[in-house]
Protein backbone atom coordinates (compact mmCIF):
# COMPACT_ATOMS: atom_id res chain seq x y z
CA UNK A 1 -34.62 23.13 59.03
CA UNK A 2 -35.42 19.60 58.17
CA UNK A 3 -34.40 16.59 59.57
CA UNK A 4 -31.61 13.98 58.19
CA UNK A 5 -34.21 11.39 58.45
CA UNK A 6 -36.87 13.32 56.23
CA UNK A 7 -34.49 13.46 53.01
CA UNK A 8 -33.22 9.90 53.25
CA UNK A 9 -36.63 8.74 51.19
CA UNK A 10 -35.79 10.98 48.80
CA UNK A 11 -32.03 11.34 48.31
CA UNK A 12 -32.45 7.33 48.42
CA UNK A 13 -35.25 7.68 45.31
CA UNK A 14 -32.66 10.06 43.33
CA UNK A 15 -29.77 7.44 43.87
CA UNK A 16 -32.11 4.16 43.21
CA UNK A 17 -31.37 3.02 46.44
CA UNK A 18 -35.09 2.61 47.61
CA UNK A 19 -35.14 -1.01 47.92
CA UNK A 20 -32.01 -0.98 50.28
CA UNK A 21 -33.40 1.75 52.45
CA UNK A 22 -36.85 -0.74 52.76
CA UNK A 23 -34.41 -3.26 54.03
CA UNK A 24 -32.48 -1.46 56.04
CA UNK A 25 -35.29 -0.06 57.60
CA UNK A 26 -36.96 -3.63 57.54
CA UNK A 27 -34.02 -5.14 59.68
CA UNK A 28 -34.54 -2.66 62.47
CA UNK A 29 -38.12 -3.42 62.78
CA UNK A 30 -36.65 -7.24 62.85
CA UNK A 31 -34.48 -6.36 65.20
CA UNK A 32 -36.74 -4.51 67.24
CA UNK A 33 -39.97 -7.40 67.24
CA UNK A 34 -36.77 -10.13 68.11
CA UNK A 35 -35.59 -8.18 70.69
CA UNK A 36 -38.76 -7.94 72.54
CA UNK A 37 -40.01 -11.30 71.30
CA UNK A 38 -37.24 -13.37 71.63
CA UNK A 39 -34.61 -11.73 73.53
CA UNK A 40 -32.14 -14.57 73.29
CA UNK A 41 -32.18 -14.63 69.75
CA UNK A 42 -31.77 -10.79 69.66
CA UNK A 43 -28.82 -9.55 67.33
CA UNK A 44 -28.85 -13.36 65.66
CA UNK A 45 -31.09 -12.74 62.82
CA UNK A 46 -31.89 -10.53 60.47
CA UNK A 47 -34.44 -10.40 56.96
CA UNK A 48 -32.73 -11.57 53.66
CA UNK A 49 -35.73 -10.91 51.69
CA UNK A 50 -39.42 -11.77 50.58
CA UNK A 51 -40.47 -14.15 48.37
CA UNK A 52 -42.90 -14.12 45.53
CA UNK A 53 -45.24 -15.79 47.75
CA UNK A 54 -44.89 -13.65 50.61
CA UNK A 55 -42.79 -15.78 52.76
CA UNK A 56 -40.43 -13.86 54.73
CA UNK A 57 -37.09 -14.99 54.90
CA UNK A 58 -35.15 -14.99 57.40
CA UNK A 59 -30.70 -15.59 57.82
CA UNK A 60 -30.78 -17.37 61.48
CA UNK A 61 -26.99 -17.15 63.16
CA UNK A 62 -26.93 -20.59 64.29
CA UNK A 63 -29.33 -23.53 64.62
CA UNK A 64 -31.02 -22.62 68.06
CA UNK A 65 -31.38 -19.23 67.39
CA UNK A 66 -33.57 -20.31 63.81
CA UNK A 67 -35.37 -22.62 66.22
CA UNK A 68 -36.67 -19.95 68.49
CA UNK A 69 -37.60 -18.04 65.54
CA UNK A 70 -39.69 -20.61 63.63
CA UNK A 71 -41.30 -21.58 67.42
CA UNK A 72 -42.67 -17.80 67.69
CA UNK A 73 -43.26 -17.48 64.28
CA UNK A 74 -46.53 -16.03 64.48
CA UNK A 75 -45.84 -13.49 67.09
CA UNK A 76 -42.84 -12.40 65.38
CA UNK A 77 -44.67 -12.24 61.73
CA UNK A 78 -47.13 -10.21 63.54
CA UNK A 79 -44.90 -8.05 65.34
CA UNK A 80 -43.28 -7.60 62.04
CA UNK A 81 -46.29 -6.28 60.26
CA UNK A 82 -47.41 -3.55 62.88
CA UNK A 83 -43.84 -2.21 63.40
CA UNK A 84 -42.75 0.90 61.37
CA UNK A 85 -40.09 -0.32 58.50
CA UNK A 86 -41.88 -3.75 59.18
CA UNK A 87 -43.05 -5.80 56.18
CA UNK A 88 -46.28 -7.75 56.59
CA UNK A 89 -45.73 -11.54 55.77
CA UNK A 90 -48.00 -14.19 55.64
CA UNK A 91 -44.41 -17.52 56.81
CA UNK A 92 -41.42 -17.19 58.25
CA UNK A 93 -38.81 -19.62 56.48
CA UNK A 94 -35.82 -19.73 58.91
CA UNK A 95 -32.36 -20.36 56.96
CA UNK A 96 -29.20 -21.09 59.54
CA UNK A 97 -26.61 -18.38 57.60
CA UNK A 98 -23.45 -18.55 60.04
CA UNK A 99 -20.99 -16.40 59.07
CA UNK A 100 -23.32 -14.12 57.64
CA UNK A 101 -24.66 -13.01 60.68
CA UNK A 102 -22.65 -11.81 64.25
CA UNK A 103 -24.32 -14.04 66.71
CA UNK A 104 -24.92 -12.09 70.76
């Protein structure tokens, strides 16, 4: 018997749907480094994509959650990259996206 999780890759691949299931997977890693990273900012972010350069980009719920991301930038790039679904990135741009994101 296999797993649900073992035919998502691939049911994803049939349906072109591989990019969303990176992201998807990508904001749970997020999610995951913030929590443990940042705790108060947990739930107030999330990854809106990567750009050409590599520069992760990031929707911040309000202004002092973005703040505490772009002050433990590093960390949280780094956390990023060694967490499974992560995304190595070499910046963090922090963009305040209210309404776009539920805040804690």
């Amino acid at each position: 018997m296999e797993r649900v999780g073992d035919l998502l890759p691939e049911a994803a691949r049939a349906l072109g749907l591989e990019e969303e299931l990176r992201w998807v997977r990508a904001a749970a890693a997020w999610d995951a480094v913030v929590a443990a990273l940042v705790p108060g900012a947990a739930g107030g972010s999330r990854p809106m994509r990567l750009d050409a350069d590599g520069t992760l980009v990031v929707g911040a719920a309000a202004p002092i959650v973005g703040q505490e991301l772009r002050i433990r930038a590093e960390e949280l790039l780094a956390g990023f990259a060694r967490e499974p679904g992560g995304i190595p990135a070499p910046r963090l741009r922090v963009v305040v996206a209210r309404g776009m994101i539920r805040s804690p």
